[in-house]
PDB file of N, CA and C in Angstrom:
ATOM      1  N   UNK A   1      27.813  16.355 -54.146  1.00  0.00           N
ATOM      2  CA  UNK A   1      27.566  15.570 -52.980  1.00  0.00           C
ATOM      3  C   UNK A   1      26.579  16.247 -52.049  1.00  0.00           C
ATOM      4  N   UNK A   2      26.496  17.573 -51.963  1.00  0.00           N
ATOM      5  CA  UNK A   2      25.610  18.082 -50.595  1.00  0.00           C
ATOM      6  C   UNK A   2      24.266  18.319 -51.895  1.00  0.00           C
ATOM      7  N   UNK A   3      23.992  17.712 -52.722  1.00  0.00           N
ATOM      8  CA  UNK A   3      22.538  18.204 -53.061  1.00  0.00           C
ATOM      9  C   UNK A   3      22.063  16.174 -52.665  1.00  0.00           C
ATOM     10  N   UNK A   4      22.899  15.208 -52.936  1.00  0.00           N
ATOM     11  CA  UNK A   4      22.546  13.887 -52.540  1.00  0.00           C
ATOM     12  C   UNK A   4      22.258  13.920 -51.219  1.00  0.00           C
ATOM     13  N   UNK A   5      23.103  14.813 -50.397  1.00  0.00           N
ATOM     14  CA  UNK A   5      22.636  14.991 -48.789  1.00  0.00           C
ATOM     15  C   UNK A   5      21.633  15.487 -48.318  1.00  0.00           C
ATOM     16  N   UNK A   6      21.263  16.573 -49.149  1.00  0.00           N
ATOM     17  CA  UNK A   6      20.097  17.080 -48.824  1.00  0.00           C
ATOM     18  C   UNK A   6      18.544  16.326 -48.909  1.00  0.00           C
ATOM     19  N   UNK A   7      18.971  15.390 -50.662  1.00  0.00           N
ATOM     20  CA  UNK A   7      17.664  14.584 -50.556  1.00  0.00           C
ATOM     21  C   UNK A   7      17.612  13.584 -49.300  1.00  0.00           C
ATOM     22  N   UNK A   8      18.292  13.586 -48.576  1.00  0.00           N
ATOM     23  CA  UNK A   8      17.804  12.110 -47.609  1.00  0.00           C
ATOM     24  C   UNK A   8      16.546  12.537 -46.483  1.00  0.00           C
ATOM     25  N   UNK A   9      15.849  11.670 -46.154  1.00  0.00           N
ATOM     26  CA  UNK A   9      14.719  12.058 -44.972  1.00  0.00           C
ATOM     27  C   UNK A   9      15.363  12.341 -43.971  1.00  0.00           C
ATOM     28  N   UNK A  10      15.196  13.267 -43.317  1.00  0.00           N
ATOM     29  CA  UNK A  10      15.760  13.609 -41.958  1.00  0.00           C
ATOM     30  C   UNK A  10      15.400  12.981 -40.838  1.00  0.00           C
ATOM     31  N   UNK A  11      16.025  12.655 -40.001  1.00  0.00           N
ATOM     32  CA  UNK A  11      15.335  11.872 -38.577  1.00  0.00           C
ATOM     33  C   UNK A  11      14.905  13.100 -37.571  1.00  0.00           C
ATOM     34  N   UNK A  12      13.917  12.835 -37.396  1.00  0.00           N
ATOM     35  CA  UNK A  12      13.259  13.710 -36.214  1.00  0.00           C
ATOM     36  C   UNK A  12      14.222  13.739 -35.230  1.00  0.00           C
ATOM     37  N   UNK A  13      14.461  14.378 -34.187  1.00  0.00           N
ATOM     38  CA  UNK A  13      15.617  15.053 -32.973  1.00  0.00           C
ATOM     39  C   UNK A  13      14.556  14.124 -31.932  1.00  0.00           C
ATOM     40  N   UNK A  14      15.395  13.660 -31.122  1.00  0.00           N
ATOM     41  CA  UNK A  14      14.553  12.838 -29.770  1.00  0.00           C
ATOM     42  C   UNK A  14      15.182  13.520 -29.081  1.00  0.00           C
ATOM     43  N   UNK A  15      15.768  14.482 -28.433  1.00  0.00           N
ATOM     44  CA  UNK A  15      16.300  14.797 -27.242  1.00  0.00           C
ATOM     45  C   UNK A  15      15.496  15.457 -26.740  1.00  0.00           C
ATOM     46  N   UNK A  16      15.496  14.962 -25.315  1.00  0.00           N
ATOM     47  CA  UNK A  16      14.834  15.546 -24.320  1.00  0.00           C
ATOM     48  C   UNK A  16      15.799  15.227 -22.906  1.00  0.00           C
ATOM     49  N   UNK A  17      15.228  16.109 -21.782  1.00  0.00           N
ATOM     50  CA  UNK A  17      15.658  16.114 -20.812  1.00  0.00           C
ATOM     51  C   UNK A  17      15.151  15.064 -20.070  1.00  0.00           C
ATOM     52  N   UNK A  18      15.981  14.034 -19.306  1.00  0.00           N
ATOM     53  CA  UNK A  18      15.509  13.633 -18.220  1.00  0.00           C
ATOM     54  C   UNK A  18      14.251  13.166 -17.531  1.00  0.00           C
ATOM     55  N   UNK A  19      14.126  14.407 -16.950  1.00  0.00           N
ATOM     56  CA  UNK A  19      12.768  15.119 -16.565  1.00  0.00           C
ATOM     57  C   UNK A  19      11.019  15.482 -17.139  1.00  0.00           C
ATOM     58  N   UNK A  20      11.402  15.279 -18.687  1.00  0.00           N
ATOM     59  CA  UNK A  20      10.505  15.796 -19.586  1.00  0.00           C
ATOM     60  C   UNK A  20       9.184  14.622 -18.920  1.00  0.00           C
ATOM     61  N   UNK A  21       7.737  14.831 -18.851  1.00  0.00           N
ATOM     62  CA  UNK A  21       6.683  14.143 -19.014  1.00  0.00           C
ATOM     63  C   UNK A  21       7.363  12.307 -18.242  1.00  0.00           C
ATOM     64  N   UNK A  22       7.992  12.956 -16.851  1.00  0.00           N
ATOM     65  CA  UNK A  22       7.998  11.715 -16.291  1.00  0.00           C
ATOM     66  C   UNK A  22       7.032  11.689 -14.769  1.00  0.00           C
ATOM     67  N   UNK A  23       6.480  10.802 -14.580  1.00  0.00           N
ATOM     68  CA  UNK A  23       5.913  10.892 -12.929  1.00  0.00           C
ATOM     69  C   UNK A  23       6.590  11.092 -11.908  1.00  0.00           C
ATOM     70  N   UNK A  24       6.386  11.726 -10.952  1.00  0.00           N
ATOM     71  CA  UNK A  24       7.128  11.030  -9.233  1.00  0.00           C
ATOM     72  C   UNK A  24       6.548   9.930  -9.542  1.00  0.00           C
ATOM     73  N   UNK A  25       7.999   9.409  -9.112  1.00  0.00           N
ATOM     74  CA  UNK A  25       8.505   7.648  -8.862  1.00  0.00           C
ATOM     75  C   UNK A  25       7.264   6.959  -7.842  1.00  0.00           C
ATOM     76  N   UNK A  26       6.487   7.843  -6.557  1.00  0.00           N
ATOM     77  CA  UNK A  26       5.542   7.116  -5.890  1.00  0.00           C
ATOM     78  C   UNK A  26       4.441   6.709  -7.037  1.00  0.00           C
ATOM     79  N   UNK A  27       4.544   7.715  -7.963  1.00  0.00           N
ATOM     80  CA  UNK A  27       3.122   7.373  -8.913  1.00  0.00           C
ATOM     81  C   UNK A  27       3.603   6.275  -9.821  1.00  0.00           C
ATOM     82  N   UNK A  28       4.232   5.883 -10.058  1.00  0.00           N
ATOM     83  CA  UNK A  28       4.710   5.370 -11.212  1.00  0.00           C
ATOM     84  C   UNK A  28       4.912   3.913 -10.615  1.00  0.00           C
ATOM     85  N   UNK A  29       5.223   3.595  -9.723  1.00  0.00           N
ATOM     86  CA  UNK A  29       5.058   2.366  -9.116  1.00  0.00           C
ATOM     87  C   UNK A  29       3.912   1.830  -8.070  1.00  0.00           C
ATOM     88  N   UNK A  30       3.310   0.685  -8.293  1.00  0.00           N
ATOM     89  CA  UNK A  30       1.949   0.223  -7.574  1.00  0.00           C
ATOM     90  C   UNK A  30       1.847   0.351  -5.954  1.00  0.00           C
ATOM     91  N   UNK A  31       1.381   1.147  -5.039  1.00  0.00           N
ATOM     92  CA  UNK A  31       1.427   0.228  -4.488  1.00  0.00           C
ATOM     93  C   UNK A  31      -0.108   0.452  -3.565  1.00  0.00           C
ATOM     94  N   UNK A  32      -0.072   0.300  -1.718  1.00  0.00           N
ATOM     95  CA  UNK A  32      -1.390   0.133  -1.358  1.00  0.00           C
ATOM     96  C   UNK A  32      -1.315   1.359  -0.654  1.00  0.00           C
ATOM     97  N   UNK A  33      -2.311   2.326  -0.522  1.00  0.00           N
ATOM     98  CA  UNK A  33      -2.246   3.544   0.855  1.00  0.00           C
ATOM     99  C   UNK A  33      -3.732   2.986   1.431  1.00  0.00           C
ATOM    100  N   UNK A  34      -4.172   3.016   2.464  1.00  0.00           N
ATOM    101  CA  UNK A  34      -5.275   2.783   3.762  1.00  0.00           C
ATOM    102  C   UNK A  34      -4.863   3.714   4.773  1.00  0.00           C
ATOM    103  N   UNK A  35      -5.989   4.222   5.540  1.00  0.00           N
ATOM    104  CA  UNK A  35      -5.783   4.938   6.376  1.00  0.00           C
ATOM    105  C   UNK A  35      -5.831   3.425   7.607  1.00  0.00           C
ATOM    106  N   UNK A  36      -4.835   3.853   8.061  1.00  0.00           N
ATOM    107  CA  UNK A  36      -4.906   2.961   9.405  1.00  0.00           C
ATOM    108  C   UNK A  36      -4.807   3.406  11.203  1.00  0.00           C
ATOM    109  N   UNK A  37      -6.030   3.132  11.762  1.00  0.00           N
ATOM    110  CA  UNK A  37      -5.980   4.084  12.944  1.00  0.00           C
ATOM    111  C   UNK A  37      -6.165   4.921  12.855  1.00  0.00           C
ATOM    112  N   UNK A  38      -6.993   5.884  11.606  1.00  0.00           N
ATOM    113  CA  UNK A  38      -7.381   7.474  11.580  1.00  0.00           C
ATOM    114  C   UNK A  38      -5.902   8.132  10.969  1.00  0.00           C
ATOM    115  N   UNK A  39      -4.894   7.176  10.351  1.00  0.00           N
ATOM    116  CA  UNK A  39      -3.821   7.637   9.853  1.00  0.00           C
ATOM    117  C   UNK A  39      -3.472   7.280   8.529  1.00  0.00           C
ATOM    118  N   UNK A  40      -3.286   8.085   7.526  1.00  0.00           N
ATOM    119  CA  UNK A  40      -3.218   7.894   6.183  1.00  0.00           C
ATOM    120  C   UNK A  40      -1.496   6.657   6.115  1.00  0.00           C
ATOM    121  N   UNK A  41      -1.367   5.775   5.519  1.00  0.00           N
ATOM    122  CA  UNK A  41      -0.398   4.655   5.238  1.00  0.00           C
ATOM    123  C   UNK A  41      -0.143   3.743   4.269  1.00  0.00           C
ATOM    124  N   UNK A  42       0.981   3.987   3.426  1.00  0.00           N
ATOM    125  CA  UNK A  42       1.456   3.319   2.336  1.00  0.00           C
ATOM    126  C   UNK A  42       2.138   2.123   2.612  1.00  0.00           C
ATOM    127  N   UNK A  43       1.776   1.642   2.097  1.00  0.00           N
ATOM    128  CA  UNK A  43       2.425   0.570   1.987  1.00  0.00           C
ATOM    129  C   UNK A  43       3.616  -0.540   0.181  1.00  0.00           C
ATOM    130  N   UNK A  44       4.205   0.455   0.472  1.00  0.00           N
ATOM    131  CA  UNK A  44       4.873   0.389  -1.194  1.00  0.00           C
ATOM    132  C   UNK A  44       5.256  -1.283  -1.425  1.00  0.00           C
ATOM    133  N   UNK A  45       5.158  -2.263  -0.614  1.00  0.00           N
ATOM    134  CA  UNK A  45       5.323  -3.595  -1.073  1.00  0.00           C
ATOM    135  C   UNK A  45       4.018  -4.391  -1.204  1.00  0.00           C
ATOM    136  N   UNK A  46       2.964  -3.407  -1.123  1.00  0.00           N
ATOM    137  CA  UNK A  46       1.786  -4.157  -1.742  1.00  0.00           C
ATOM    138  C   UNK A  46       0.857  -3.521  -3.053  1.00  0.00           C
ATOM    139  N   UNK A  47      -0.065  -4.204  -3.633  1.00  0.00           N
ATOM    140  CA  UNK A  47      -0.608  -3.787  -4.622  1.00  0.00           C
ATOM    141  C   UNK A  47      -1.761  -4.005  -4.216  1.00  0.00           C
ATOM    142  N   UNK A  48      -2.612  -2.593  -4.961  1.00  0.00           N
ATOM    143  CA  UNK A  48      -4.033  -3.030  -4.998  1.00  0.00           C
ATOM    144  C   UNK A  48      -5.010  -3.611  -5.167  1.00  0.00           C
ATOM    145  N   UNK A  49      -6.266  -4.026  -5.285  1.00  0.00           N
ATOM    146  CA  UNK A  49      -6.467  -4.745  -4.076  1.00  0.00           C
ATOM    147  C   UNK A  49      -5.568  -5.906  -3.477  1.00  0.00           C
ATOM    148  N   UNK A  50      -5.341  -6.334  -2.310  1.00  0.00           N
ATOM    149  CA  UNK A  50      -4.395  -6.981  -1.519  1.00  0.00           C
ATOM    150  C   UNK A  50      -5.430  -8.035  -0.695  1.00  0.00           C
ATOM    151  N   UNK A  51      -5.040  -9.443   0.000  1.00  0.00           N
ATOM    152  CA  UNK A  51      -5.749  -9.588   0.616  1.00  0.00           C
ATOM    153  C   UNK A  51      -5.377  -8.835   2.034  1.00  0.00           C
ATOM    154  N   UNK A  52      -6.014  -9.314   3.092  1.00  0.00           N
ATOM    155  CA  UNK A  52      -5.678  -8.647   4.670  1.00  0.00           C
ATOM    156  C   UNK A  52      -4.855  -9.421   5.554  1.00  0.00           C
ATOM    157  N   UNK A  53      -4.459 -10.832   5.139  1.00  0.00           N
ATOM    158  CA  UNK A  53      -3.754 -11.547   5.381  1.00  0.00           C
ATOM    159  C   UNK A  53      -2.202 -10.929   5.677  1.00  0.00           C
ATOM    160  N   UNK A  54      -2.352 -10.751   4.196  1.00  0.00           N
ATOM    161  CA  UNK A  54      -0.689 -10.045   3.560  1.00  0.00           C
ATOM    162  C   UNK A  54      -0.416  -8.955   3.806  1.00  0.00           C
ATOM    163  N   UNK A  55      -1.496  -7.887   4.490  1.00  0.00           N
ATOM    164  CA  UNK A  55      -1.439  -6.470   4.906  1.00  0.00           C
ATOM    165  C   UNK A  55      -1.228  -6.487   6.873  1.00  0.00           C
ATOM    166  N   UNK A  56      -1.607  -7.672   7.169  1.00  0.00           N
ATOM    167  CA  UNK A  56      -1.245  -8.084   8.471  1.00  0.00           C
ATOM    168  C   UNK A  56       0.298  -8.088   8.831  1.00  0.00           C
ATOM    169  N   UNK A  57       0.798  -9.479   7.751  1.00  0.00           N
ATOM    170  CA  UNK A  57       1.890  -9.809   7.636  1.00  0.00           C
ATOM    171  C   UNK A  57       3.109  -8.773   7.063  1.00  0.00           C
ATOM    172  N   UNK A  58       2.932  -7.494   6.687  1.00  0.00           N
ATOM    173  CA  UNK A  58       3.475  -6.769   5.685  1.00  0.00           C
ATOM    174  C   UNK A  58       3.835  -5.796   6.964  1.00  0.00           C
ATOM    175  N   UNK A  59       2.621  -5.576   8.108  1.00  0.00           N
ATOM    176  CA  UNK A  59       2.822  -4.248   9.059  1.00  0.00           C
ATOM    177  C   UNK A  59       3.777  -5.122  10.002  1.00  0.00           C
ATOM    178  N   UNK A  60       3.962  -6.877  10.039  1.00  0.00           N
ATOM    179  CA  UNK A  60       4.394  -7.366  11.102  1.00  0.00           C
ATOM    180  C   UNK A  60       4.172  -7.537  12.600  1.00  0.00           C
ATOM    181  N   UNK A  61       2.756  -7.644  12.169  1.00  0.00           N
ATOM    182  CA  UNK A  61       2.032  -7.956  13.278  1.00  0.00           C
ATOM    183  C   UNK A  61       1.420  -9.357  13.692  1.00  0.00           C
ATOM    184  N   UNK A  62       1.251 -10.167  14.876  1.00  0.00           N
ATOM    185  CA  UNK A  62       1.343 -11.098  15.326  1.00  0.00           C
ATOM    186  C   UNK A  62      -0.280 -12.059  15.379  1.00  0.00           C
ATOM    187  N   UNK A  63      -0.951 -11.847  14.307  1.00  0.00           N
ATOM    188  CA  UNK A  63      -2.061 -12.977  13.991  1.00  0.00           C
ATOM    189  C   UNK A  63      -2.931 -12.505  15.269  1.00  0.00           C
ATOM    190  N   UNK A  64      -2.645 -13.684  16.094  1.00  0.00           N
ATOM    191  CA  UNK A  64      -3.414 -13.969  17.306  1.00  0.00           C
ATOM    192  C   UNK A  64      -3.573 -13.049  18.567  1.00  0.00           C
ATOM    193  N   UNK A  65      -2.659 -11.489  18.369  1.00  0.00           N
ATOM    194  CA  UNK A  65      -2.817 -10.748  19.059  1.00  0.00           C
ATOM    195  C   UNK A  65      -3.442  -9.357  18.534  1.00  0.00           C
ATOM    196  N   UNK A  66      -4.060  -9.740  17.608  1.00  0.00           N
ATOM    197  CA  UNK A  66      -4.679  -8.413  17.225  1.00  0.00           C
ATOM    198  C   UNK A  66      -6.511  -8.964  17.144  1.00  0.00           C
ATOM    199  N   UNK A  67      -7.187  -8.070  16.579  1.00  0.00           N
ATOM    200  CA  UNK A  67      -8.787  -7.760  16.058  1.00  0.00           C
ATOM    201  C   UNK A  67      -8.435  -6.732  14.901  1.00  0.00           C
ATOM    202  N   UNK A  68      -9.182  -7.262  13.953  1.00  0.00           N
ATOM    203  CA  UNK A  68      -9.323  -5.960  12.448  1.00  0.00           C
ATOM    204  C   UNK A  68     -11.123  -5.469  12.127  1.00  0.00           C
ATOM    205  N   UNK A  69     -11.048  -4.124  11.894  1.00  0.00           N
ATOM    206  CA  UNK A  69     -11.932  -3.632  11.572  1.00  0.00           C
ATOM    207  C   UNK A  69     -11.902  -3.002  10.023  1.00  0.00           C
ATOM    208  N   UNK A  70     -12.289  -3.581   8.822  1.00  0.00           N
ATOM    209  CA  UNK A  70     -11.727  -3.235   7.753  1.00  0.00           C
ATOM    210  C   UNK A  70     -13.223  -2.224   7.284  1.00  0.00           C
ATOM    211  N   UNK A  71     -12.723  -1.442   7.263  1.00  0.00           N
ATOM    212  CA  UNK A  71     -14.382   0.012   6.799  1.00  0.00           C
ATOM    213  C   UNK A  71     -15.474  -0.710   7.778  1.00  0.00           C
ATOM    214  N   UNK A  72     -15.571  -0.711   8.879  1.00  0.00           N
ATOM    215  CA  UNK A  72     -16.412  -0.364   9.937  1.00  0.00           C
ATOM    216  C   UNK A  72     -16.828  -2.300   9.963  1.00  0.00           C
ATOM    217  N   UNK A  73     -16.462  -2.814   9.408  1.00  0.00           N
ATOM    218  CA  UNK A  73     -17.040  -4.300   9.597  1.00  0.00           C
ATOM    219  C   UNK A  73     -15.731  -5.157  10.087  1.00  0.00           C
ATOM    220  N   UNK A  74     -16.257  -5.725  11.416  1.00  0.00           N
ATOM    221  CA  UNK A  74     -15.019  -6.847  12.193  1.00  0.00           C
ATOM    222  C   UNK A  74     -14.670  -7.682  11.408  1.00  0.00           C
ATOM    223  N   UNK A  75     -13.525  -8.384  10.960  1.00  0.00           N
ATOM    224  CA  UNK A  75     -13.174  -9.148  10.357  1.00  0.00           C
ATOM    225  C   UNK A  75     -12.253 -10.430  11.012  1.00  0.00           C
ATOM    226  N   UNK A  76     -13.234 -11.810  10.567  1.00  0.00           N
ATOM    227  CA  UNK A  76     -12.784 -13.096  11.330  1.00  0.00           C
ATOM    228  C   UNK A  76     -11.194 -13.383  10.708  1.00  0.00           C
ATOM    229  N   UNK A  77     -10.479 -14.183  11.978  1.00  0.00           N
ATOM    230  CA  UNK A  77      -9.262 -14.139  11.311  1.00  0.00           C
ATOM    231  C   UNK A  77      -8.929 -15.694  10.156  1.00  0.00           C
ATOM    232  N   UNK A  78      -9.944 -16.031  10.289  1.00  0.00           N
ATOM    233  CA  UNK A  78     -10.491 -17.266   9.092  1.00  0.00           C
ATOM    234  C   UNK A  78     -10.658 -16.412   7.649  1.00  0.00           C
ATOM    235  N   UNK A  79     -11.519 -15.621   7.728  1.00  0.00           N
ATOM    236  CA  UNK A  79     -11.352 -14.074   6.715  1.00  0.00           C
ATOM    237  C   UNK A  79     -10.256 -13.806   5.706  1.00  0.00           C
ATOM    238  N   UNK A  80      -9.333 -13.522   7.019  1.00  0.00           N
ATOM    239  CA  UNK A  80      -8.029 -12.593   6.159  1.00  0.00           C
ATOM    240  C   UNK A  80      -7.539 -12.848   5.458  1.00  0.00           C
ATOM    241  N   UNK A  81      -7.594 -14.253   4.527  1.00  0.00           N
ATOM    242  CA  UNK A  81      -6.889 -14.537   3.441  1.00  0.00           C
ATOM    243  C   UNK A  81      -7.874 -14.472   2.311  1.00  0.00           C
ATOM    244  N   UNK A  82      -9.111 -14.323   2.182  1.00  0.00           N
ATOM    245  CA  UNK A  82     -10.226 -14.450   1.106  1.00  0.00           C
ATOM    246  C   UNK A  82     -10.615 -12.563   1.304  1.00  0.00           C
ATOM    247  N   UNK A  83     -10.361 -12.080   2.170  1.00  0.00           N
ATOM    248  CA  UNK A  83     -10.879 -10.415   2.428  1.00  0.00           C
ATOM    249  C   UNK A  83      -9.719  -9.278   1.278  1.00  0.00           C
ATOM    250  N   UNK A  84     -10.135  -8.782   0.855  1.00  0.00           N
ATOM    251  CA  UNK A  84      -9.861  -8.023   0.002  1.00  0.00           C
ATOM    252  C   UNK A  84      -9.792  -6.704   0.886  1.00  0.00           C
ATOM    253  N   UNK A  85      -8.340  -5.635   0.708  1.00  0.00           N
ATOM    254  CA  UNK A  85      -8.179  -4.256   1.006  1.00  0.00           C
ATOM    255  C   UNK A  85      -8.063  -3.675  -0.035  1.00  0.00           C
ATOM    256  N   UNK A  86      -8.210  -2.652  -0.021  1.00  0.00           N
ATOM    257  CA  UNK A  86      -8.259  -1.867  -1.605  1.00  0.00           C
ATOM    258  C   UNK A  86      -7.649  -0.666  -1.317  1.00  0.00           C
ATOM    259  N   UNK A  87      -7.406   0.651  -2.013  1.00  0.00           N
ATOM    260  CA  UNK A  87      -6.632   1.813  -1.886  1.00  0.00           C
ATOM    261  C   UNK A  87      -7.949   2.254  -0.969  1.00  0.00           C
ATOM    262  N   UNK A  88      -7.681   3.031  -0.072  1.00  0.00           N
ATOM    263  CA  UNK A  88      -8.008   3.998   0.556  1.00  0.00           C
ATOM    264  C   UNK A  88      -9.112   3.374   1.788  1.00  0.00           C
ATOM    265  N   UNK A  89      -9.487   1.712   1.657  1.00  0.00           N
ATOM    266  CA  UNK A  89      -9.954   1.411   2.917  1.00  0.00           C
ATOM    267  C   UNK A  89      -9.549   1.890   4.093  1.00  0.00           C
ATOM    268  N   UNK A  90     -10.544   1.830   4.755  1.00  0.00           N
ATOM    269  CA  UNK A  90     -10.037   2.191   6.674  1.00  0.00           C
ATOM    270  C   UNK A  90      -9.991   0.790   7.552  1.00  0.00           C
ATOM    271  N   UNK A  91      -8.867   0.517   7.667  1.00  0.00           N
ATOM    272  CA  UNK A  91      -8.502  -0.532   8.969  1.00  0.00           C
ATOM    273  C   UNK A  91      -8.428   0.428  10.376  1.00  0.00           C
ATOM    274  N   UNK A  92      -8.882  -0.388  11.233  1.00  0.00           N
ATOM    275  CA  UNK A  92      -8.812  -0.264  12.307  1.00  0.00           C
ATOM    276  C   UNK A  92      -8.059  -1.565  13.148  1.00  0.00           C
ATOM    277  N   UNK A  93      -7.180  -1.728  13.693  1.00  0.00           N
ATOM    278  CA  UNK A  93      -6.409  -2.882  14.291  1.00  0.00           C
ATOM    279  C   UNK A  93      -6.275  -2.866  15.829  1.00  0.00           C
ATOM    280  N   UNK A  94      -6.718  -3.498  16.636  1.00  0.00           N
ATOM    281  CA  UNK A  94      -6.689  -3.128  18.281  1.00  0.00           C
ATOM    282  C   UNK A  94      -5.685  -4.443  18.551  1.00  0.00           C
ATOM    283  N   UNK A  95      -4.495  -3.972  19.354  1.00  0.00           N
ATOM    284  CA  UNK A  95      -3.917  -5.434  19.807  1.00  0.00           C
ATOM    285  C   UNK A  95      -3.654  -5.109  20.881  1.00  0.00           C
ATOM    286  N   UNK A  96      -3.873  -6.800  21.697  1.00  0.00           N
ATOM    287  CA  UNK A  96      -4.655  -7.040  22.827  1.00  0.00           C
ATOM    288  C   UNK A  96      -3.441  -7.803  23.688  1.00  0.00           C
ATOM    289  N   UNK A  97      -3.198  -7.246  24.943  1.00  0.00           N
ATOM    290  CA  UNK A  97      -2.317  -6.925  25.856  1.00  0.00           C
ATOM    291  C   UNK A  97      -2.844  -7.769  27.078  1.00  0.00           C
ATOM    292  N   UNK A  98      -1.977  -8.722  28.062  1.00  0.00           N
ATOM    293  CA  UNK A  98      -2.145  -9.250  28.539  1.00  0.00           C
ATOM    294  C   UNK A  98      -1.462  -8.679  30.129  1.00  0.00           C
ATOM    295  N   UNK A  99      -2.666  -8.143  31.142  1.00  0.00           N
ATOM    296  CA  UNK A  99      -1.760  -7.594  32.393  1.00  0.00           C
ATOM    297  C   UNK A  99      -1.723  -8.427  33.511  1.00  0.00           C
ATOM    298  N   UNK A 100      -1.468  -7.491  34.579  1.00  0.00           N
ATOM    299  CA  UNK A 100      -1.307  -8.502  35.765  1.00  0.00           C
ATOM    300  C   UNK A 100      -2.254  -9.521  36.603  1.00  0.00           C
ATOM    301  N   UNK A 101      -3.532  -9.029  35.988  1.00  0.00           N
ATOM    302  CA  UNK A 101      -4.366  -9.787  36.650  1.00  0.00           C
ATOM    303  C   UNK A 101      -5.307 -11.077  35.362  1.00  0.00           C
ATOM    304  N   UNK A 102      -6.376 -11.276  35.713  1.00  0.00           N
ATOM    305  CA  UNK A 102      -6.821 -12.282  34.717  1.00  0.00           C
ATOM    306  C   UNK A 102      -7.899 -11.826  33.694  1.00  0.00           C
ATOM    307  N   UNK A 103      -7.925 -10.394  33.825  1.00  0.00           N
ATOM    308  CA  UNK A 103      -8.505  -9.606  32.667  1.00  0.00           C
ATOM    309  C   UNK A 103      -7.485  -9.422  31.540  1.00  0.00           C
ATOM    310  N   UNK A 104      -8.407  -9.180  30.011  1.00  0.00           N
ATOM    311  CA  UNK A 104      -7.860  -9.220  29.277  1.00  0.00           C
ATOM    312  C   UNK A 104      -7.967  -7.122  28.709  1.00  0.00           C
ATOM    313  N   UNK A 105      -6.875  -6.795  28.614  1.00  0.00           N
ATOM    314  CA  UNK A 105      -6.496  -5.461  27.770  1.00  0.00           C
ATOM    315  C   UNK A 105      -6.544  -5.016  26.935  1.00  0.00           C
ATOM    316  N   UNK A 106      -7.034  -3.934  26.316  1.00  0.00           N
ATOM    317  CA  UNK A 106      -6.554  -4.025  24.576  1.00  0.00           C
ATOM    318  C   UNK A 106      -5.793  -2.754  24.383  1.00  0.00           C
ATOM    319  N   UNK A 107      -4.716  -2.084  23.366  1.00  0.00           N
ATOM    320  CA  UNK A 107      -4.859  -0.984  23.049  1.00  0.00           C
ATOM    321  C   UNK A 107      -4.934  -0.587  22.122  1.00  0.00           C
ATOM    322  N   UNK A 108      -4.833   0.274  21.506  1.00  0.00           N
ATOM    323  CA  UNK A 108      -5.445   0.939  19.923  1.00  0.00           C
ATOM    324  C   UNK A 108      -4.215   1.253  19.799  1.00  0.00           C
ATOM    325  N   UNK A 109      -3.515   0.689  18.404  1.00  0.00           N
ATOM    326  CA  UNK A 109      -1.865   0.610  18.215  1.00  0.00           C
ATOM    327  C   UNK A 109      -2.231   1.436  17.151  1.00  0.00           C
ATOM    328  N   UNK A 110      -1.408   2.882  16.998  1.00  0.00           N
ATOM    329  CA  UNK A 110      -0.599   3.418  15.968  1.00  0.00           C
ATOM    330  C   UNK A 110       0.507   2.628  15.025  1.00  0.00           C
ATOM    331  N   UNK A 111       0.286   2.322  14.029  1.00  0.00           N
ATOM    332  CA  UNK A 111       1.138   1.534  13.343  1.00  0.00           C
ATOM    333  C   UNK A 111       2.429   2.348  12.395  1.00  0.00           C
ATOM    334  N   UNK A 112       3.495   2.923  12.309  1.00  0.00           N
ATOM    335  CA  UNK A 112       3.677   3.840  11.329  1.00  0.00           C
ATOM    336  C   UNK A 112       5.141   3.299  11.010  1.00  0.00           C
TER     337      UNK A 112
END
């Protein structure tokens, strides 16, 4: 019996650890980073390229109270659904504040 055992093909050993030849989990799943405001920002529920629409809607910000600057060019808010963001664009977002008198405000929002 152990010389019939011996003829059989052996199965190669698969064990491995865990750990072996896997990514961090940030790499391994899609998503968008932009620096926004001079600040590097992920955004793990979007994918690359994105429109700016959905990168508006994603930070939860309010349409009609902001201005976007996507890599140095203003962007109409007719735009933001045909405008494309990509990994590592620079937004710039100013939202615009209404004070006591009949001038209009803006400030440069940190988003994080």
């Amino acid at each position: 019996m152990d010389s019939v055992e011996s003829n059989k093909p052996r199965r190669p050993s698969y064990k491995m650890s865990l750990s072996h030849n896997l990514l961090p989990l940030n790499r391994m799943l899609p998503t968008l980073t932009i620096q926004l405001n001079g600040h590097t920002r992920t955004l793990p529920e979007l994918t690359s390229p994105t429109d700016l629409a959905s990168v508006i809607t994603t930070l939860g910000l309010k349409a009609d109270r902001i201005a976007v600057e996507l890599n140095s060019d203003i962007i109409s808010r007719s735009s933001w659904p045909q405008t494309q963001v990509a990994e590592g664009d620079r937004l710039e977002i100013v939202h615009f504040v209404g004070g006591g008198s009949n001038t209009l405000a803006s400030d440069h929002i940190l988003l994080t």
